[in-house]
PDB file of N, CA and C in Angstrom:
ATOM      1  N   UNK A   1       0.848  -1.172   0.000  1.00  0.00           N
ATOM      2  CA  UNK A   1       0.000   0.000   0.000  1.00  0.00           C
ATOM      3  C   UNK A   1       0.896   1.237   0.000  1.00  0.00           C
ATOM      4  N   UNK A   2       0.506   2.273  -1.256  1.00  0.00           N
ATOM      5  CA  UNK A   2       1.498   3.438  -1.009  1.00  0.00           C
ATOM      6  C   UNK A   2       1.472   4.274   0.379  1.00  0.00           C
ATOM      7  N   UNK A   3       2.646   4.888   0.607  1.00  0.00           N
ATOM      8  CA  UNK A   3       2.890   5.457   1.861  1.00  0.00           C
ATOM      9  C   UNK A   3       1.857   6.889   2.056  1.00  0.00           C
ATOM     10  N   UNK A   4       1.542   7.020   0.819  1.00  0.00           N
ATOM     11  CA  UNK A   4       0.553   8.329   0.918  1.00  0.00           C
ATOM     12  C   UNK A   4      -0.797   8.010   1.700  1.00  0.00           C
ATOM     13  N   UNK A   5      -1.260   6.398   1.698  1.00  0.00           N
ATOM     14  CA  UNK A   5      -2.501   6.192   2.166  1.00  0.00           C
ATOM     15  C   UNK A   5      -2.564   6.181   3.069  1.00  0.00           C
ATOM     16  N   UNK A   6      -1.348   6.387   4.211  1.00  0.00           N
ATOM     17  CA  UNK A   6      -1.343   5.658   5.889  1.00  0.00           C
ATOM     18  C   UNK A   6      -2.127   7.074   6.409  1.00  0.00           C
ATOM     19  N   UNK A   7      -1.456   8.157   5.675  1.00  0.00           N
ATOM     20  CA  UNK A   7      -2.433   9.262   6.064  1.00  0.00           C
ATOM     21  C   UNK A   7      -3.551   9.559   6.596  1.00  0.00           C
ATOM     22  N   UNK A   8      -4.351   8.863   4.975  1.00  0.00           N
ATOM     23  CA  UNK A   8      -5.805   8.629   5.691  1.00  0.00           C
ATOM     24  C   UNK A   8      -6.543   7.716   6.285  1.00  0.00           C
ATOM     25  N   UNK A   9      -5.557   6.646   6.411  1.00  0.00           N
ATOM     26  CA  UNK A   9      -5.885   5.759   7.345  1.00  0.00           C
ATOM     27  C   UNK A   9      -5.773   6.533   8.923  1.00  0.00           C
ATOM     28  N   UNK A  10      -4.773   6.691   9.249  1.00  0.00           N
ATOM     29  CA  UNK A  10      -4.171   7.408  10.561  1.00  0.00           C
ATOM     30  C   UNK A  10      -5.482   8.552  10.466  1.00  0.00           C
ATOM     31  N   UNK A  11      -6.203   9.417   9.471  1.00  0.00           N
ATOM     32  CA  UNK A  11      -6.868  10.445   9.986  1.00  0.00           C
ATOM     33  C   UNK A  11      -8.431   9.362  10.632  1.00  0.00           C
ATOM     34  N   UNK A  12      -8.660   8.463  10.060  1.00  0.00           N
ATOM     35  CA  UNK A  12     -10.112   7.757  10.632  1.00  0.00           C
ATOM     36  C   UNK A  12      -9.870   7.534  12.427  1.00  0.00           C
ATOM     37  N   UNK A  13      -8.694   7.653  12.569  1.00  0.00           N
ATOM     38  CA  UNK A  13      -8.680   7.897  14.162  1.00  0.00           C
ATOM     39  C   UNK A  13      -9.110   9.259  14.725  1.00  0.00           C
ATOM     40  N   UNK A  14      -9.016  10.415  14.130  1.00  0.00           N
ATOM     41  CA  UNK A  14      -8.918  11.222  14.338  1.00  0.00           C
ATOM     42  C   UNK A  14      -9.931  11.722  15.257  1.00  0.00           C
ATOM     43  N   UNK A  15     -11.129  11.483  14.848  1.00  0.00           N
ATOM     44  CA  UNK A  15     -12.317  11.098  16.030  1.00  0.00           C
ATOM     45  C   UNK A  15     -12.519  10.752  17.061  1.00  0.00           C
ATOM     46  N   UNK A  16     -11.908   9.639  17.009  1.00  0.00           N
ATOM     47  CA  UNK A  16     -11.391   9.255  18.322  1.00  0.00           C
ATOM     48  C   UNK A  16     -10.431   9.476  19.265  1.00  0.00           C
ATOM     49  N   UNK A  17      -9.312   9.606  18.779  1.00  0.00           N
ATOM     50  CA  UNK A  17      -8.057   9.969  19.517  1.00  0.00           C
ATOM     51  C   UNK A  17      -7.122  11.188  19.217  1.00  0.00           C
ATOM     52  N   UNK A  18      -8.235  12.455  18.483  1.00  0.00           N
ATOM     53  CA  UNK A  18      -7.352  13.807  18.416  1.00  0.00           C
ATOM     54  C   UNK A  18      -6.519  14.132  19.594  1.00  0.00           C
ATOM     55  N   UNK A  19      -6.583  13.839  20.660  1.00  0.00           N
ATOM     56  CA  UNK A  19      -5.825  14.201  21.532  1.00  0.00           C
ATOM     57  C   UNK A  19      -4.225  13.712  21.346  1.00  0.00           C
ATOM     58  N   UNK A  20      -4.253  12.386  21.042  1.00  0.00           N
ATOM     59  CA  UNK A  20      -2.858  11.435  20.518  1.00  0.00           C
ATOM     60  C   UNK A  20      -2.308  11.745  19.437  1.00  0.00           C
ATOM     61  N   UNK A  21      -3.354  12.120  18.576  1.00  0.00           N
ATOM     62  CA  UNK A  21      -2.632  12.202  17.219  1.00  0.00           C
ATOM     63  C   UNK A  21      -1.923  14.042  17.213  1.00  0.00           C
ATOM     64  N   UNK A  22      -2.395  14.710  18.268  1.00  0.00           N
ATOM     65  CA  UNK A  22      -1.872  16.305  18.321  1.00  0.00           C
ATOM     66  C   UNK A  22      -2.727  17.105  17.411  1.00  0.00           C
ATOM     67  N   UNK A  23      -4.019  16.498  16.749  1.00  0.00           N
ATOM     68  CA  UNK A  23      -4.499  17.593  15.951  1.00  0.00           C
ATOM     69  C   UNK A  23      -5.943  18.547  16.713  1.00  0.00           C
ATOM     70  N   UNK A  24      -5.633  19.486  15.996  1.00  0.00           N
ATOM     71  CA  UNK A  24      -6.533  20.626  16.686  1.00  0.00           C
ATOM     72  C   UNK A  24      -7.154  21.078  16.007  1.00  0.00           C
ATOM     73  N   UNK A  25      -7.279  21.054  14.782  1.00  0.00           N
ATOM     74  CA  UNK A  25      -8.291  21.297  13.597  1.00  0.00           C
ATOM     75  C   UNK A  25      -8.113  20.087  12.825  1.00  0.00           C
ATOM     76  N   UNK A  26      -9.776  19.485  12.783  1.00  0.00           N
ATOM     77  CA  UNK A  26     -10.404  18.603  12.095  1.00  0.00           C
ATOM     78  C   UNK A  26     -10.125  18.891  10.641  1.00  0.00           C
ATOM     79  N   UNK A  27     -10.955  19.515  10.549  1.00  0.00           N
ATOM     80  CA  UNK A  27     -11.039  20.030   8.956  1.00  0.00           C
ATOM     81  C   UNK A  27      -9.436  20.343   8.337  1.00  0.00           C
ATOM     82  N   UNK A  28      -9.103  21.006   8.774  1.00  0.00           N
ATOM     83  CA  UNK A  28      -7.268  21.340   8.274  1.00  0.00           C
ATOM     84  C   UNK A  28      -6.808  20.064   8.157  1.00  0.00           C
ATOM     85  N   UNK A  29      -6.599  18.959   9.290  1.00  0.00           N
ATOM     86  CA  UNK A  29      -6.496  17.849   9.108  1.00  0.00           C
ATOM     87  C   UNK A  29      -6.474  16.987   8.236  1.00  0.00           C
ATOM     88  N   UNK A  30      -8.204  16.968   7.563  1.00  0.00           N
ATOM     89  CA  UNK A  30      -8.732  15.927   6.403  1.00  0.00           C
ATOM     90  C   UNK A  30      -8.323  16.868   5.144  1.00  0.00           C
ATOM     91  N   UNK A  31      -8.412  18.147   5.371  1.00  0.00           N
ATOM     92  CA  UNK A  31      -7.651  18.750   3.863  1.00  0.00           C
ATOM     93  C   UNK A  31      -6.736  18.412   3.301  1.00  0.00           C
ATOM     94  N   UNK A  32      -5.539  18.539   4.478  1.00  0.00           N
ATOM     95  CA  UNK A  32      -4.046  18.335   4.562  1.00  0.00           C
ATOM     96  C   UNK A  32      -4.291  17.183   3.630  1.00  0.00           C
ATOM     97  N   UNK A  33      -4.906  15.790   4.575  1.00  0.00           N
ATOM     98  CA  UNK A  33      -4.764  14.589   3.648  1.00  0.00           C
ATOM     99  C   UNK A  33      -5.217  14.526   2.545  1.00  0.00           C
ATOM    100  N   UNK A  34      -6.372  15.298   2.065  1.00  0.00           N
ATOM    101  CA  UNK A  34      -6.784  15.227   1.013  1.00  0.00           C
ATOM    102  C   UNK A  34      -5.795  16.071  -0.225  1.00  0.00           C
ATOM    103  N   UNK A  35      -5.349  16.866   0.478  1.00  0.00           N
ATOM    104  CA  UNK A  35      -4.135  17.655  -1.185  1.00  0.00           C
ATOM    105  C   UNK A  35      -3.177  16.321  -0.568  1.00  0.00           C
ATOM    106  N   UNK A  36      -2.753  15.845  -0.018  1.00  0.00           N
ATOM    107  CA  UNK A  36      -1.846  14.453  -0.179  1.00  0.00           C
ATOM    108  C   UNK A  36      -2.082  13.902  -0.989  1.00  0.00           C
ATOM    109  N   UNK A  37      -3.925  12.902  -0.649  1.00  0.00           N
ATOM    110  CA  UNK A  37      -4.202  12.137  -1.978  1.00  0.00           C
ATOM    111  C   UNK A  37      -4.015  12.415  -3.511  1.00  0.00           C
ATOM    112  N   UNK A  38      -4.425  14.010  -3.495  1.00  0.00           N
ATOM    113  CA  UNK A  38      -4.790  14.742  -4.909  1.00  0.00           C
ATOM    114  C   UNK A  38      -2.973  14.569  -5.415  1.00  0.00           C
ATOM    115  N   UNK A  39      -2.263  14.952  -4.611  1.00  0.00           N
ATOM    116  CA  UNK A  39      -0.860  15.435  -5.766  1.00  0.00           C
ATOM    117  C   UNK A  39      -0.008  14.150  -5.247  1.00  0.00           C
ATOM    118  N   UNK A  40      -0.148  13.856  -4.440  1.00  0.00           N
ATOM    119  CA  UNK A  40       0.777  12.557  -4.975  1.00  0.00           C
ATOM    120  C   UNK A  40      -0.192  11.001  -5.157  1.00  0.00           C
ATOM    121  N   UNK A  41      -0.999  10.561  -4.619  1.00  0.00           N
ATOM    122  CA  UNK A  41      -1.828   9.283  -4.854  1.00  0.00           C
ATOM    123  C   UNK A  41      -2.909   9.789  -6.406  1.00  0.00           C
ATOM    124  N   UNK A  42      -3.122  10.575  -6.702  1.00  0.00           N
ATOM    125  CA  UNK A  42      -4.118  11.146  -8.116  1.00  0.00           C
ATOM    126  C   UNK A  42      -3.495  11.853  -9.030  1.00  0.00           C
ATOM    127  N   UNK A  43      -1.670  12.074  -8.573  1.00  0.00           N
ATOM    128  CA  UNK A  43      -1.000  13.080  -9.627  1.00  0.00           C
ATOM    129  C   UNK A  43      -2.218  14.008  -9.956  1.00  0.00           C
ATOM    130  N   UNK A  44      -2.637  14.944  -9.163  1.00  0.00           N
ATOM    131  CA  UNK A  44      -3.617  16.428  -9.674  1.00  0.00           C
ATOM    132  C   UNK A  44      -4.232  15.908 -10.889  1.00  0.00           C
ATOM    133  N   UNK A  45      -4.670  14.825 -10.135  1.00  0.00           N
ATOM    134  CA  UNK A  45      -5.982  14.556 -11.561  1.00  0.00           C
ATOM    135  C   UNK A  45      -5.396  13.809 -13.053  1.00  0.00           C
ATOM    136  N   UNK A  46      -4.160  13.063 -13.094  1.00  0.00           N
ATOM    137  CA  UNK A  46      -3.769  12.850 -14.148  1.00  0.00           C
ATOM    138  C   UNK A  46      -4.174  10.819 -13.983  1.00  0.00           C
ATOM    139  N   UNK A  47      -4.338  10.845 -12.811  1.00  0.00           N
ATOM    140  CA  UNK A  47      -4.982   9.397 -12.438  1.00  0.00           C
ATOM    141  C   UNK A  47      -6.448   9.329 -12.295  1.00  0.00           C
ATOM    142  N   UNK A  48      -7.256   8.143 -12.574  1.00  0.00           N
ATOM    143  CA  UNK A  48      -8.496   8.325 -12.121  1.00  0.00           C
ATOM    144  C   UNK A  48      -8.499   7.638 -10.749  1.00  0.00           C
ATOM    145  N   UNK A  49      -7.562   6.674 -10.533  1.00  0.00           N
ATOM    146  CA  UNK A  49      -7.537   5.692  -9.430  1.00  0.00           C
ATOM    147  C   UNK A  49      -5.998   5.782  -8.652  1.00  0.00           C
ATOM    148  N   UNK A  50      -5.686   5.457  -7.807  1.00  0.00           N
ATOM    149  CA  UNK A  50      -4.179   5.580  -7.351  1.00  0.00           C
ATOM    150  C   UNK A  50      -3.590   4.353  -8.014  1.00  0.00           C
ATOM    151  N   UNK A  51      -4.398   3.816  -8.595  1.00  0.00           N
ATOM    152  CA  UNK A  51      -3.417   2.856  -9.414  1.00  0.00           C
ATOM    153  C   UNK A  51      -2.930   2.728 -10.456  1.00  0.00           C
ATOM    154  N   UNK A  52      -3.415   4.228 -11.115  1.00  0.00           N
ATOM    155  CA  UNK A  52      -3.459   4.381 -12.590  1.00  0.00           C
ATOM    156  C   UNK A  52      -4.151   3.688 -13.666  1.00  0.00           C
ATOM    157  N   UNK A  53      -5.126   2.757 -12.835  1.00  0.00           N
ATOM    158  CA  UNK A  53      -5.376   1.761 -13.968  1.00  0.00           C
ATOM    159  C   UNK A  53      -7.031   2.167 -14.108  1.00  0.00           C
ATOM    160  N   UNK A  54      -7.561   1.434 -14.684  1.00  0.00           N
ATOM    161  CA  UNK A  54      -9.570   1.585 -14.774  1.00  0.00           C
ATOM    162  C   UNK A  54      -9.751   1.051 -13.258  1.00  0.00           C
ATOM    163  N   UNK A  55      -9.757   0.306 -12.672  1.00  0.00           N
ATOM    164  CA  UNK A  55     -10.330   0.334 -11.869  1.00  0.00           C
ATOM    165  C   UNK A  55      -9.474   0.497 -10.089  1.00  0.00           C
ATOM    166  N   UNK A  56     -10.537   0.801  -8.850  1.00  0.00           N
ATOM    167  CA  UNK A  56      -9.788   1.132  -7.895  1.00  0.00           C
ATOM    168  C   UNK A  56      -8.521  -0.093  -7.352  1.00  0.00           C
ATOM    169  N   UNK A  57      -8.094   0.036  -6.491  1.00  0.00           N
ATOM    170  CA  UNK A  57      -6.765  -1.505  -6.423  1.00  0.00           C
ATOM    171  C   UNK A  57      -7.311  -0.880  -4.397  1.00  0.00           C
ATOM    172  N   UNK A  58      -6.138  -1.605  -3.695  1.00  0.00           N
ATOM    173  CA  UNK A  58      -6.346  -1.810  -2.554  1.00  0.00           C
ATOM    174  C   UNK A  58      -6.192  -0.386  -1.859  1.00  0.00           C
ATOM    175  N   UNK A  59      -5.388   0.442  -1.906  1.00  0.00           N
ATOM    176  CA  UNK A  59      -5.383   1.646  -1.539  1.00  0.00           C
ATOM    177  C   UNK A  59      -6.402   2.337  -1.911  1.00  0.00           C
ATOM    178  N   UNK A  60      -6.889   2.401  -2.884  1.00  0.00           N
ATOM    179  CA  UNK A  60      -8.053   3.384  -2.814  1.00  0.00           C
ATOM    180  C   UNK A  60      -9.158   2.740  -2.331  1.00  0.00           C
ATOM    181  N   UNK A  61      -9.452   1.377  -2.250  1.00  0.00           N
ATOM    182  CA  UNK A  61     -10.539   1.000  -1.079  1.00  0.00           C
ATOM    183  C   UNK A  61     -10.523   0.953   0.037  1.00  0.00           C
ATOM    184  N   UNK A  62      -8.724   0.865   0.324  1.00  0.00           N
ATOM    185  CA  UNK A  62      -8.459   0.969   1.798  1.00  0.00           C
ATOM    186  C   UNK A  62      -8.894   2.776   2.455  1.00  0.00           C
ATOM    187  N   UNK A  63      -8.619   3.781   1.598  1.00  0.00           N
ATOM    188  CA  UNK A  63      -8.722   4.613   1.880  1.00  0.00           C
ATOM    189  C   UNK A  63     -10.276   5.562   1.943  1.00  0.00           C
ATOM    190  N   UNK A  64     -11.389   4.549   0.634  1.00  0.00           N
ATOM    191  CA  UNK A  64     -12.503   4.823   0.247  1.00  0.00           C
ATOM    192  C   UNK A  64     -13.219   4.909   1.754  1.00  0.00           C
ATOM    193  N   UNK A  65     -12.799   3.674   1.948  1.00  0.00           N
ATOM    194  CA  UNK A  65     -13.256   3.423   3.446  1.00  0.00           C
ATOM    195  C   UNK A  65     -13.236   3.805   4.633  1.00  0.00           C
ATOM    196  N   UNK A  66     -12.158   4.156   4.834  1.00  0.00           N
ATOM    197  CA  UNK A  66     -12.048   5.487   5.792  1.00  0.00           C
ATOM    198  C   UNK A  66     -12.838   6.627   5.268  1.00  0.00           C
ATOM    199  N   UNK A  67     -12.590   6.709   4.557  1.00  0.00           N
ATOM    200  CA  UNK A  67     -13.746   8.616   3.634  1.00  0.00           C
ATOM    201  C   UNK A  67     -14.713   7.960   4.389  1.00  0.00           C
ATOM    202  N   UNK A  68     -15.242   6.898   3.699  1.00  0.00           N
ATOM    203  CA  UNK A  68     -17.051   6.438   3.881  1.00  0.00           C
ATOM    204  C   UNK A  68     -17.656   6.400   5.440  1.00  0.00           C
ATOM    205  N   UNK A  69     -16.067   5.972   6.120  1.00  0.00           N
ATOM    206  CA  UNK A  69     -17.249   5.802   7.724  1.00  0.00           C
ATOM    207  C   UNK A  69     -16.600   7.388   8.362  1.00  0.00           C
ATOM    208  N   UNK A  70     -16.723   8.359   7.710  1.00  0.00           N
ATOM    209  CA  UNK A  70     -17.031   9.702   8.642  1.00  0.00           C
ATOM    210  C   UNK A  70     -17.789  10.514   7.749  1.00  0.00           C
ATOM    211  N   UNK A  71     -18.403   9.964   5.942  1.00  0.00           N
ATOM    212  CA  UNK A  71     -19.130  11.087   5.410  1.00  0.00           C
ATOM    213  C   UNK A  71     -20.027  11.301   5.700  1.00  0.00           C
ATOM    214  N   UNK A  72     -20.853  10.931   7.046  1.00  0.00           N
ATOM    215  CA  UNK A  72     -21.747  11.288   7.961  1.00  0.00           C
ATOM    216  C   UNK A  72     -21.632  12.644   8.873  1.00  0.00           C
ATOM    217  N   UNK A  73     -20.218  13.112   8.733  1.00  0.00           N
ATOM    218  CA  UNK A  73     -19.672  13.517   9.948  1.00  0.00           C
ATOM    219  C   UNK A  73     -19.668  15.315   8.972  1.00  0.00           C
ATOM    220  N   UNK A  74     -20.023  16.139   9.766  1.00  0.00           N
ATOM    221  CA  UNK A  74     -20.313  17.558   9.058  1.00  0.00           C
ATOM    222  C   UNK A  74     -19.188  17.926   8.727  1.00  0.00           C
ATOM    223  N   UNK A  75     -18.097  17.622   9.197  1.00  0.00           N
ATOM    224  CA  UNK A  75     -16.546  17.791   8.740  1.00  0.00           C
ATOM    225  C   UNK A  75     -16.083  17.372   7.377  1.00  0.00           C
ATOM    226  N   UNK A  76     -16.457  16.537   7.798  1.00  0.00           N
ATOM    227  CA  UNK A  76     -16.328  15.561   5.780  1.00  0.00           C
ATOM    228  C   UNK A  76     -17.338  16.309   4.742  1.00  0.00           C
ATOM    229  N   UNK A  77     -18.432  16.867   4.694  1.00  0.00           N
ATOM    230  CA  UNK A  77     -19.077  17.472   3.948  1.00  0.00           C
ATOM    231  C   UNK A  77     -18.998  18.830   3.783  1.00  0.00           C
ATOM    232  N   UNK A  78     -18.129  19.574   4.727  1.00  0.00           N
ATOM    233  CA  UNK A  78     -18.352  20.682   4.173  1.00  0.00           C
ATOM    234  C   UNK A  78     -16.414  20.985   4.242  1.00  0.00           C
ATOM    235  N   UNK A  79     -15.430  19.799   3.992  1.00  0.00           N
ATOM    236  CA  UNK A  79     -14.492  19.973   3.678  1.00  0.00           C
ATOM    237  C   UNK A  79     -14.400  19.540   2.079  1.00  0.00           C
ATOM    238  N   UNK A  80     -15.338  18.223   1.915  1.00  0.00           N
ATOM    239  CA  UNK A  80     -15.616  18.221   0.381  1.00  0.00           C
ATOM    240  C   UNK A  80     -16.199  19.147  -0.683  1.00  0.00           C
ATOM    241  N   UNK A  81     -17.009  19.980   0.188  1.00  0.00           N
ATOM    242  CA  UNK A  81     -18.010  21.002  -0.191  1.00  0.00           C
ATOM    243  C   UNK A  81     -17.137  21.958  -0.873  1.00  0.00           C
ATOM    244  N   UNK A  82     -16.481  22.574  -0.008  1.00  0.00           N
ATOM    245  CA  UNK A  82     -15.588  23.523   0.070  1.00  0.00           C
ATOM    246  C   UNK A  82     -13.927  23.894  -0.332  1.00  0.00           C
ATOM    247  N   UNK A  83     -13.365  22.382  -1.173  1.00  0.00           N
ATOM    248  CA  UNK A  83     -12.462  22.417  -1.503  1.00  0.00           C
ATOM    249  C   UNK A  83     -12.187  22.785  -2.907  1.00  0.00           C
ATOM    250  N   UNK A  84     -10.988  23.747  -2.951  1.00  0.00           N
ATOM    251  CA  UNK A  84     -10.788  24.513  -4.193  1.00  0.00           C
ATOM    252  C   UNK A  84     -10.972  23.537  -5.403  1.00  0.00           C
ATOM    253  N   UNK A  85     -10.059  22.370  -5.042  1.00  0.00           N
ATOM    254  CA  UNK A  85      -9.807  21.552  -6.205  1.00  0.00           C
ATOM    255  C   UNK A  85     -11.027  20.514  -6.087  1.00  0.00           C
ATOM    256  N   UNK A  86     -11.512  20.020  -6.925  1.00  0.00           N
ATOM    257  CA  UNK A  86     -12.412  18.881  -7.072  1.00  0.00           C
ATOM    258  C   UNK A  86     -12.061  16.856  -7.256  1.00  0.00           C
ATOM    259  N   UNK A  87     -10.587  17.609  -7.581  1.00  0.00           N
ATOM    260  CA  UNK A  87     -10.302  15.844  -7.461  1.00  0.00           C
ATOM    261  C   UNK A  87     -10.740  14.745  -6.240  1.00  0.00           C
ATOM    262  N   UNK A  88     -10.143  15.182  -5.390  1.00  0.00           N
ATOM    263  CA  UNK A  88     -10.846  14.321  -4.407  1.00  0.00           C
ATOM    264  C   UNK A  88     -11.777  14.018  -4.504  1.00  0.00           C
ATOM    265  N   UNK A  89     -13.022  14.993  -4.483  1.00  0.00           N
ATOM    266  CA  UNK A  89     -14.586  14.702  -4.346  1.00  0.00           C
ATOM    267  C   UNK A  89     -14.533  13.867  -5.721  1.00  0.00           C
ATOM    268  N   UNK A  90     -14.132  14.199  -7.333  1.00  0.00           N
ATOM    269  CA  UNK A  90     -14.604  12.975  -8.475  1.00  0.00           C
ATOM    270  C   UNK A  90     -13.919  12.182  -7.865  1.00  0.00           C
ATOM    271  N   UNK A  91     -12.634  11.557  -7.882  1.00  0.00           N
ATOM    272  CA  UNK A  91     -12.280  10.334  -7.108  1.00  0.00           C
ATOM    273  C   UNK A  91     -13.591   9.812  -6.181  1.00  0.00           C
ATOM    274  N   UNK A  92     -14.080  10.310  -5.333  1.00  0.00           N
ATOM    275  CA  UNK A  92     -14.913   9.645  -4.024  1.00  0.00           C
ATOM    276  C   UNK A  92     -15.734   9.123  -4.765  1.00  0.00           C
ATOM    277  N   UNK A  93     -16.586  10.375  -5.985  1.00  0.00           N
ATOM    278  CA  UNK A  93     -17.929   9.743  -6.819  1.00  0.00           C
ATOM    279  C   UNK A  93     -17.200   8.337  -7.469  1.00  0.00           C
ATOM    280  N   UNK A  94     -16.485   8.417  -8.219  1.00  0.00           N
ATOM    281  CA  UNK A  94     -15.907   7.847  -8.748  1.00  0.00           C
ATOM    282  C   UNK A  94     -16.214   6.194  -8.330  1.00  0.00           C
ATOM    283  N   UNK A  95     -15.161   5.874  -7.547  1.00  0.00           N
ATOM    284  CA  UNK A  95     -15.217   4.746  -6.491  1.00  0.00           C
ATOM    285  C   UNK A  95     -16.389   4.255  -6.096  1.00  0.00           C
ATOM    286  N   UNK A  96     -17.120   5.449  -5.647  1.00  0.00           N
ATOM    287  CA  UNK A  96     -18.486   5.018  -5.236  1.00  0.00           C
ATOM    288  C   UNK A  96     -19.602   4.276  -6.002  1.00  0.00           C
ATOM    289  N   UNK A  97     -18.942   4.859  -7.540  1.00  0.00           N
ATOM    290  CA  UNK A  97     -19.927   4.360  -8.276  1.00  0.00           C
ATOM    291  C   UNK A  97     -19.358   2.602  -8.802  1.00  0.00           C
ATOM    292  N   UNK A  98     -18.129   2.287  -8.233  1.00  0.00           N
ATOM    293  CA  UNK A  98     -17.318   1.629  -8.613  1.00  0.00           C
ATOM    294  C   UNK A  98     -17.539   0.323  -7.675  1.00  0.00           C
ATOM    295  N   UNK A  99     -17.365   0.278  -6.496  1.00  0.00           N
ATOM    296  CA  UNK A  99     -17.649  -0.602  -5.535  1.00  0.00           C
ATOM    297  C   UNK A  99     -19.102  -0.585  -5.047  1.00  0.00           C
ATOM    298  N   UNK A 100     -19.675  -2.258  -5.367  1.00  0.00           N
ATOM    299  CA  UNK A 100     -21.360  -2.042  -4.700  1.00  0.00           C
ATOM    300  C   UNK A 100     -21.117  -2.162  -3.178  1.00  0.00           C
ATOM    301  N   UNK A 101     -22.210  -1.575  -2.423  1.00  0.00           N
ATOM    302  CA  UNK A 101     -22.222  -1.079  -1.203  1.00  0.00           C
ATOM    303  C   UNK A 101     -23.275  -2.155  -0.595  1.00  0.00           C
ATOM    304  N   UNK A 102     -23.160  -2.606   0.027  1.00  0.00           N
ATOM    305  CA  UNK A 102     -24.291  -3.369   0.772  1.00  0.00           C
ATOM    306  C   UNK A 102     -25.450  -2.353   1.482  1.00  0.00           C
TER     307      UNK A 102
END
């Protein structure tokens, strides 16, 4: 798994254990990781998947998944909402439309 994903793995704690992890803004937080994903796991949009290929590989489900269990969370929606660049958010559609969901 590329080293860019531990990121957002490590942020699905964030909920739980901001105190451990030292962060103090949520949102700055999931941004941070998210221009991670965008310029190095999506090359700024020159990937559709971090794998370069048609479809997602283990990192981007490993990471889909983390997105998915906080896009409940008002943080996640109005950091997607609100971000300059859009890659992330097509990536998320993307995937989403990609993996069936039970």
């Amino acid at each position: 798994m590329p080293i860019y994903s531990y990121r957002i793995i490590i942020l699905s704690l964030l909920f739980l254990q901001k105190e451990k992890l030292n962060i103090e803004d949520e949102r700055q937080a999931l941004n941070e990781a998210l221009d991670e994903l965008e310029e190095k796991g999506l090359e700024m949009g020159k990937k559709i998947f971090i794998s370069g290929l048609e479809h997602p590989n283990m990192a981007d489900i490993t990471i889909f998944g983390t997105l998915r269990s906080i896009e409940h969370l008002s943080t996640f929606r109005e950091v997607m909402e609100n971000r300059d660049s859009k890659i992330a958010q097509n990536w998320y559609n993307k995937i989403t439309s990609e993996i069936p969901l039970v």
